[in-house]
Protein backbone atom coordinates (compact mmCIF):
# COMPACT_ATOMS: atom_id res chain seq x y z
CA UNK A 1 68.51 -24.63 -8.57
CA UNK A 2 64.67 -25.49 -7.99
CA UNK A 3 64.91 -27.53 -11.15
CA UNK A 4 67.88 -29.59 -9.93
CA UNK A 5 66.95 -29.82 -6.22
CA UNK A 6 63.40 -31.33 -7.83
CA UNK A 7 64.83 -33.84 -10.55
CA UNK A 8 67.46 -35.24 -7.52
CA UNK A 9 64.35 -35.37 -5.21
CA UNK A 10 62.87 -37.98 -7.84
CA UNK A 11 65.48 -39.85 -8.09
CA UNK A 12 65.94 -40.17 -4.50
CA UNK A 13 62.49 -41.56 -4.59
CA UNK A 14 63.21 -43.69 -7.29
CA UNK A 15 66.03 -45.19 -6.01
CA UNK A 16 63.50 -46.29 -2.76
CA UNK A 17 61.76 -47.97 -5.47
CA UNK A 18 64.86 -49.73 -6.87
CA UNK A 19 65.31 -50.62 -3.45
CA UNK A 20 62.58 -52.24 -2.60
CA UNK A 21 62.44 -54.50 -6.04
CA UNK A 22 66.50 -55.02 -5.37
CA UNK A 23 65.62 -55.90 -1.22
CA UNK A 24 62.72 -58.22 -1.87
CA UNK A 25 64.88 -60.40 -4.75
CA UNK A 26 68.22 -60.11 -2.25
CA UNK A 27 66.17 -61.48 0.74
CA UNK A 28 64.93 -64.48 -1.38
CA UNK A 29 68.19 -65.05 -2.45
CA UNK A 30 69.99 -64.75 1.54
CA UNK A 31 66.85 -66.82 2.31
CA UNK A 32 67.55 -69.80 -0.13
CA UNK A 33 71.36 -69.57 1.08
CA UNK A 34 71.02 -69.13 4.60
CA UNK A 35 69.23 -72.98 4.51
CA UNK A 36 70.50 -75.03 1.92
CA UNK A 37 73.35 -73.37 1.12
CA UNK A 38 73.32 -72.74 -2.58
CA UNK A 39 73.58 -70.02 -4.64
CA UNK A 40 70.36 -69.97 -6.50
CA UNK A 41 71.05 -68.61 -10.48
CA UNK A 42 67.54 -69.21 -11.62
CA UNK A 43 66.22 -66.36 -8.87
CA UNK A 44 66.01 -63.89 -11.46
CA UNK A 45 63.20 -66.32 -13.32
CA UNK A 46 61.32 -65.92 -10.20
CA UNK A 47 61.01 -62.73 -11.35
CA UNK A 48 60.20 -63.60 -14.61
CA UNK A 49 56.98 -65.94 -13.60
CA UNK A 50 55.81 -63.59 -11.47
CA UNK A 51 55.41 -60.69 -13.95
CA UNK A 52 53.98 -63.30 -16.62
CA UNK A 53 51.70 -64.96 -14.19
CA UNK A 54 49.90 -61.66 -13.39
CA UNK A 55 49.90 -60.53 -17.04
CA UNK A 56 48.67 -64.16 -17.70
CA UNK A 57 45.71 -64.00 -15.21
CA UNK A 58 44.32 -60.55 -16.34
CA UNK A 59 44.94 -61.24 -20.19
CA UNK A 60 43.67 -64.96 -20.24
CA UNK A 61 40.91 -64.90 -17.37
CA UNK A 62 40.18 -61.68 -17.22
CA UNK A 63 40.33 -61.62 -13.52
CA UNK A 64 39.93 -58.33 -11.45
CA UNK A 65 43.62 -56.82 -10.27
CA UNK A 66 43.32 -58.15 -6.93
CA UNK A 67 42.41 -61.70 -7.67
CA UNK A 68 44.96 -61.46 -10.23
CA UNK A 69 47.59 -60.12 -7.51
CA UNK A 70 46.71 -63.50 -5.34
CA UNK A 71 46.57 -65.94 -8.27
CA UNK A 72 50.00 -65.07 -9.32
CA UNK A 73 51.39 -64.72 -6.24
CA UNK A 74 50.06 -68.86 -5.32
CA UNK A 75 52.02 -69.54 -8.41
CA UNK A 76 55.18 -68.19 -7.84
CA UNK A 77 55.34 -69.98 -4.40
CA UNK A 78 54.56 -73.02 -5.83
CA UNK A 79 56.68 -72.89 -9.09
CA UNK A 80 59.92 -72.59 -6.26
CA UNK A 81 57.98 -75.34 -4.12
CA UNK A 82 57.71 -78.03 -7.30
CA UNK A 83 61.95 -76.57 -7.99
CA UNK A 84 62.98 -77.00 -4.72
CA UNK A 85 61.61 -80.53 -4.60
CA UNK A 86 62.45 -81.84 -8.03
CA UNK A 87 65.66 -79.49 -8.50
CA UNK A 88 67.48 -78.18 -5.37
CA UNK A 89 66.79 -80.94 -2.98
CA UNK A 90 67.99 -83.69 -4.65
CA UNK A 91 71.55 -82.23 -5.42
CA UNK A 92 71.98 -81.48 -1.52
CA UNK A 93 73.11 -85.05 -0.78
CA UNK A 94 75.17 -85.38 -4.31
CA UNK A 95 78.91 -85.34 -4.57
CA UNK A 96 80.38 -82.13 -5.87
CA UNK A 97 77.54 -80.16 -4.11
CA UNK A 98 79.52 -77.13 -4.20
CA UNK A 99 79.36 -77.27 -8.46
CA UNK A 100 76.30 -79.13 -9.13
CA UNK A 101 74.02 -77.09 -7.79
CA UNK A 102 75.46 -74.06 -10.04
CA UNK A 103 75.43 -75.98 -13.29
CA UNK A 104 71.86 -77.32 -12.02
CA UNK A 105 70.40 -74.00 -11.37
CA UNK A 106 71.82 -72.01 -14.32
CA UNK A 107 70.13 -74.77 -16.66
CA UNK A 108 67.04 -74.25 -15.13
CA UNK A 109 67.55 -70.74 -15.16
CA UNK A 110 67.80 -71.47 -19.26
CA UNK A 111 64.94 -73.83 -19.28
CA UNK A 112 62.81 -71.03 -17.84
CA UNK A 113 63.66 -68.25 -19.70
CA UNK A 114 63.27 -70.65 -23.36
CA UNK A 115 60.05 -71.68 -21.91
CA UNK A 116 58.93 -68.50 -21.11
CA UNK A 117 59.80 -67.25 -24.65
CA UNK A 118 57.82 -70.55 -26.32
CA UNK A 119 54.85 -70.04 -24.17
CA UNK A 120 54.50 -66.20 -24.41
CA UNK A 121 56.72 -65.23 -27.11
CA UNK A 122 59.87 -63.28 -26.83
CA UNK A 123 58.06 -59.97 -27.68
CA UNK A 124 57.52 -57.91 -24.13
CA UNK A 125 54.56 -57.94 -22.42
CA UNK A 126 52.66 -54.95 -20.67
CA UNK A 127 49.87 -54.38 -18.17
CA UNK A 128 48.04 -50.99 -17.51
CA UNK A 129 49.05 -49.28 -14.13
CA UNK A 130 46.07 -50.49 -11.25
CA UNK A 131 46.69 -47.61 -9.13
CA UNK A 132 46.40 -44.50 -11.06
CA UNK A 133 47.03 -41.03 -9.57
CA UNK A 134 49.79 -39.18 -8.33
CA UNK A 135 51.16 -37.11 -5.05
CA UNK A 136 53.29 -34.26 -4.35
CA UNK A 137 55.99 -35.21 -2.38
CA UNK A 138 58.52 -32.14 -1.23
CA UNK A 139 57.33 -30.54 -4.87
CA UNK A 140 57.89 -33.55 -6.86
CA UNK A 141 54.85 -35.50 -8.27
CA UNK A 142 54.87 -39.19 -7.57
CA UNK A 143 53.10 -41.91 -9.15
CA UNK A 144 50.74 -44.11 -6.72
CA UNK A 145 51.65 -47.31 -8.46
CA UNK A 146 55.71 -46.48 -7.47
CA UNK A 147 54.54 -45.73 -3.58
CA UNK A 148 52.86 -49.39 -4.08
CA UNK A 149 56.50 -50.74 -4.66
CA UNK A 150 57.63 -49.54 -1.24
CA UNK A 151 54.28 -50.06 0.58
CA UNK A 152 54.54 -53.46 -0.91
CA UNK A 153 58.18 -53.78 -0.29
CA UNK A 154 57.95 -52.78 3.66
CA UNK A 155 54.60 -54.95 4.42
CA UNK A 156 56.50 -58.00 2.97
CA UNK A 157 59.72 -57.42 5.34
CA UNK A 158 57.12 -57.09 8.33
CA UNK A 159 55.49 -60.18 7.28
CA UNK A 160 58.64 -62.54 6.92
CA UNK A 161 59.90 -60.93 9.94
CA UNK A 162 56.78 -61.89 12.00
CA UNK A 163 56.59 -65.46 9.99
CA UNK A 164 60.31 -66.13 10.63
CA UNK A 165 60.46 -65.26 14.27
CA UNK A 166 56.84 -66.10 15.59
CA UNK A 167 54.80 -69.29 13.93
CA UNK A 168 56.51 -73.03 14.09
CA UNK A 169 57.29 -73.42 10.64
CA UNK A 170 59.21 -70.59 11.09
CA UNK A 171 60.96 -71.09 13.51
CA UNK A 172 61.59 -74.52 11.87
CA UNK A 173 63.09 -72.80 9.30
CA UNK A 174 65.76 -70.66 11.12
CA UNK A 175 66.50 -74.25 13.01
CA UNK A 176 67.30 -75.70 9.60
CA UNK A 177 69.59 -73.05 9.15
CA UNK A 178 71.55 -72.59 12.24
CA UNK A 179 72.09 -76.46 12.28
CA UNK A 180 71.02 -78.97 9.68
CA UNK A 181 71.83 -81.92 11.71
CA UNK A 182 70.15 -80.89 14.89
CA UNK A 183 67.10 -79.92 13.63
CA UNK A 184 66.39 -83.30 11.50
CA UNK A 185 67.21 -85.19 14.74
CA UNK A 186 64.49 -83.19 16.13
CA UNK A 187 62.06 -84.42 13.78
CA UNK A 188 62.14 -81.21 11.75
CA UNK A 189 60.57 -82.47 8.07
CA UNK A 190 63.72 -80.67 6.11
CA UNK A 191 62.38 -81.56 2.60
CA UNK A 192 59.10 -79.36 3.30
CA UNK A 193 61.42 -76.72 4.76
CA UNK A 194 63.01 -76.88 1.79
CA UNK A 195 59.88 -76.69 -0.36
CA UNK A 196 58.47 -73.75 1.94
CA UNK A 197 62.50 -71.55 1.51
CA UNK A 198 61.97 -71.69 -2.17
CA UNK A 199 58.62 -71.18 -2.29
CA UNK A 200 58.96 -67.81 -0.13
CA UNK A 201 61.81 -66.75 -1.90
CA UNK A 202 59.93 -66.80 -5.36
CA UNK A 203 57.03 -65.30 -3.47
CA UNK A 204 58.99 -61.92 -2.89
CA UNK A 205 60.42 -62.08 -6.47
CA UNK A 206 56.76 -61.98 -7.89
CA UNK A 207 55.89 -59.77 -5.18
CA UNK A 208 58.11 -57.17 -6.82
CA UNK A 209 57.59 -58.38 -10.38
CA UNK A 210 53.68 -57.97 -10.00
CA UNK A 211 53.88 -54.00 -9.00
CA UNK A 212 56.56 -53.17 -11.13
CA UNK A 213 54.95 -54.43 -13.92
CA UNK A 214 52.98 -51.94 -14.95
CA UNK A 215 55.84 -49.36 -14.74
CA UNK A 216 58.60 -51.61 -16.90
CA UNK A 217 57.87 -54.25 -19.84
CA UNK A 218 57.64 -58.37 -19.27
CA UNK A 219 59.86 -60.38 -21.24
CA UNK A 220 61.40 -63.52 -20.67
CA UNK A 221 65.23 -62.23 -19.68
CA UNK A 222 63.78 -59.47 -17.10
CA UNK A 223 64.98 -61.35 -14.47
CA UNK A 224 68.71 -61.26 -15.45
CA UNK A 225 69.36 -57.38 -14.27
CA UNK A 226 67.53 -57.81 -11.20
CA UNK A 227 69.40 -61.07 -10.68
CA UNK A 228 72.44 -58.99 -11.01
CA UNK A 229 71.86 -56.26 -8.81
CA UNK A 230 70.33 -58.83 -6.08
CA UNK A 231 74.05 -60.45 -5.90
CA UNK A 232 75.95 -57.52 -5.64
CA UNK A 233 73.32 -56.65 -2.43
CA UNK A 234 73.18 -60.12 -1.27
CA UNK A 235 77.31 -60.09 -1.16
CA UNK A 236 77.00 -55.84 0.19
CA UNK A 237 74.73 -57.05 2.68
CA UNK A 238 76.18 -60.65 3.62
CA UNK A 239 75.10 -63.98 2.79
CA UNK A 240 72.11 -65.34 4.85
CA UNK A 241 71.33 -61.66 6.18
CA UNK A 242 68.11 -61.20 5.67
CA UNK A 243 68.77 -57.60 7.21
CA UNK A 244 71.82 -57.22 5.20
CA UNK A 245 69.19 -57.75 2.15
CA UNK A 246 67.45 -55.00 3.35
CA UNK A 247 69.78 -52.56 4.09
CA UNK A 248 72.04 -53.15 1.09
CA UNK A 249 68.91 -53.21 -1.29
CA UNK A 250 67.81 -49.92 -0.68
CA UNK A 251 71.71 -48.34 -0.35
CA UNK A 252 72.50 -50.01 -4.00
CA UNK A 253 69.01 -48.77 -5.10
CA UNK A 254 69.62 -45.33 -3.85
CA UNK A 255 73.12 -45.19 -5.50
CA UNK A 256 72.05 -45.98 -8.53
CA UNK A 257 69.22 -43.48 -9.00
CA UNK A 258 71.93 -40.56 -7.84
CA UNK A 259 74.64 -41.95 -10.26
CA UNK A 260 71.86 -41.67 -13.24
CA UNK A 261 71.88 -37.60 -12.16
CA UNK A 262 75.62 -37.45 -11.72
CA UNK A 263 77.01 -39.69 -14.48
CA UNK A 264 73.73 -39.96 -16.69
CA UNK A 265 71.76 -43.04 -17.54
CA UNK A 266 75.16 -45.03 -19.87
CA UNK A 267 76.56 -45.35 -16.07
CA UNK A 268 73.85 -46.03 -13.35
CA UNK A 269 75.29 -49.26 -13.32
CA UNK A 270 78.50 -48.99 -12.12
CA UNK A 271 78.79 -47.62 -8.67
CA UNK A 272 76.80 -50.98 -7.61
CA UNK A 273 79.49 -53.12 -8.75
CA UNK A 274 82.40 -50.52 -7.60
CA UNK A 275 80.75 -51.30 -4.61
CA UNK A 276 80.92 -54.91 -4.87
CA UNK A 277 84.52 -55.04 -5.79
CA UNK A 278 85.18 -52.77 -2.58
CA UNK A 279 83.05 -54.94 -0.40
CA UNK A 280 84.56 -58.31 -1.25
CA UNK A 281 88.50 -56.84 -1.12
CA UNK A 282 87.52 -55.02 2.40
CA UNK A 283 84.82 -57.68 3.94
CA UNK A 284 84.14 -60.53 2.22
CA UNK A 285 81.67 -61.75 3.94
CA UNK A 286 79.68 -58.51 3.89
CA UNK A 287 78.65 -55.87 6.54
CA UNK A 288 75.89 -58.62 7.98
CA UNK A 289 77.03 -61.75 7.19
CA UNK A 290 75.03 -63.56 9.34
CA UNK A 291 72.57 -66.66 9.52
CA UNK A 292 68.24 -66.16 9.10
């Protein structure tokens, strides 16, 4: 009974974790839809540069973990700046919007992952853990490099909450996405809010790529599960629901970990899209479909 009441304990805690790396991709994601309204299929290679950006800046420069941390972090916000300028934002004003920006951003999605896999070679990656040490929680011994994930995970949600709803570009930004119109006759520059959605929503894909890479490998398709998982919370949750995001993240996270005791490791995956299917015959447009 101890043994069980322990090993479901852990997986409780690892679903958390799950939840925070599925939350952080699902709010970039919402973010990216809730303001130009596309579904973004390269997300998941946000995820991608920001694991090999950190193991890029400790294996080629060396740098200490924290400058490392920053580094890669700058580049993942301005890889989805230079892709929402030279990708995304020209396709808005296309015809056949609706399809071009699918068959534009599952190229790119390609393009990154073949680059990725010329540049660093398809064999994985790895980076040591930079917060060793464990603690008990309720009996169960816990990694400080997982608690990092969540620590991470909740400081980010904080932060986007306080950037979204108290500085101008901000607010700028949830302008842009209640009305597009009304907010470029206000003189709103909606190219750099463009540049500045992307950018944050690779931000919080590295963000979660950076701390969970020293608990799972770095290869240039580690995006695609994530990518998966992030859709099925980003349609739980509702489109353009940043809190949906959230809440669905660590739900689906949570799940899954539980299923992997129930079911065993074959079938962790399913629930998650059981859920899905229920969601979208029930409520299509999820428990919080709302706007940012």
């Amino acid at each position: 009974m101890i043994v069980v009441y322990e090993l479901i304990t852990l997986q409780l805690l690892n679903g958390i974790v799950l939840g925070s790396v599925y939350a952080l991709m699902a709010i970039g994601l919402s973010l990216i839809f809730g303001v130009m309204k596309i579904v973004n299929f390269a997300h998941g290679e946000f995820y991608m540069i920001g694991g090999y950006m950190f193991f890029f800046m400790l294996s080629a420069f060396y740098l200490p973990v924290s400058i490392a941390i920053m580094m890669a972090l700058i580049a993942s916000f301005i890889t989805g700046a230079i892709i929402a300028l030279s990708v995304i934002r020209p396709l808005l004003t296309r015809p056949a919007f609706d399809t071009s920006n699918i068959v534009a951003t599952i190229g790119l999605s390609v393009f990154l992952e073949n680059f990725a896999m010329v540049f660093w070679g398809e064999r994985t990656k790895g980076v040591p853990e930079f917060l060793t040490g464990s603690v008990n929680i309720v009996g169960t011994t816990f990694s400080f490099q997982r608690l990092a994930v969540v620590a991470v995970a909740a400081l980010s949600f904080l932060f986007l909450w306080v950037y979204l709803k108290k500085t101008r570009l901000g607010m700028a930004i949830r302008a842009t996405s209640s009305d597009l119109g009304a907010a470029s006759l206000m003189g709103i520059n909606t190219t750099g809010i463009y540049m500045a959605t992307v950018g944050i929503g690779a931000l919080l894909a590295g963000v979660a790529a950076i701390f969970m890479a020293p608990l799972y490998q770095i290869y240039p398709m580690m995006g695609i599960p994530n990518l998966l998982k992030a859709f099925v919370v980003v349609i739980f949750g509702g489109f353009g629901s940043i809190r949906g995001a959230i809440f669905g993240g660590y739900l689906i996270g949570i799940v899954e970990a539980l299923a992997t005791v129930a079911f065993g490791a074959e079938w962790k995956d399913i629930p998650a899209f059981v859920v899905l299917i229920v969601v979208l015959v029930l409520r299509p447009t999820g428990l919080f479909g709302a706007k940012v």
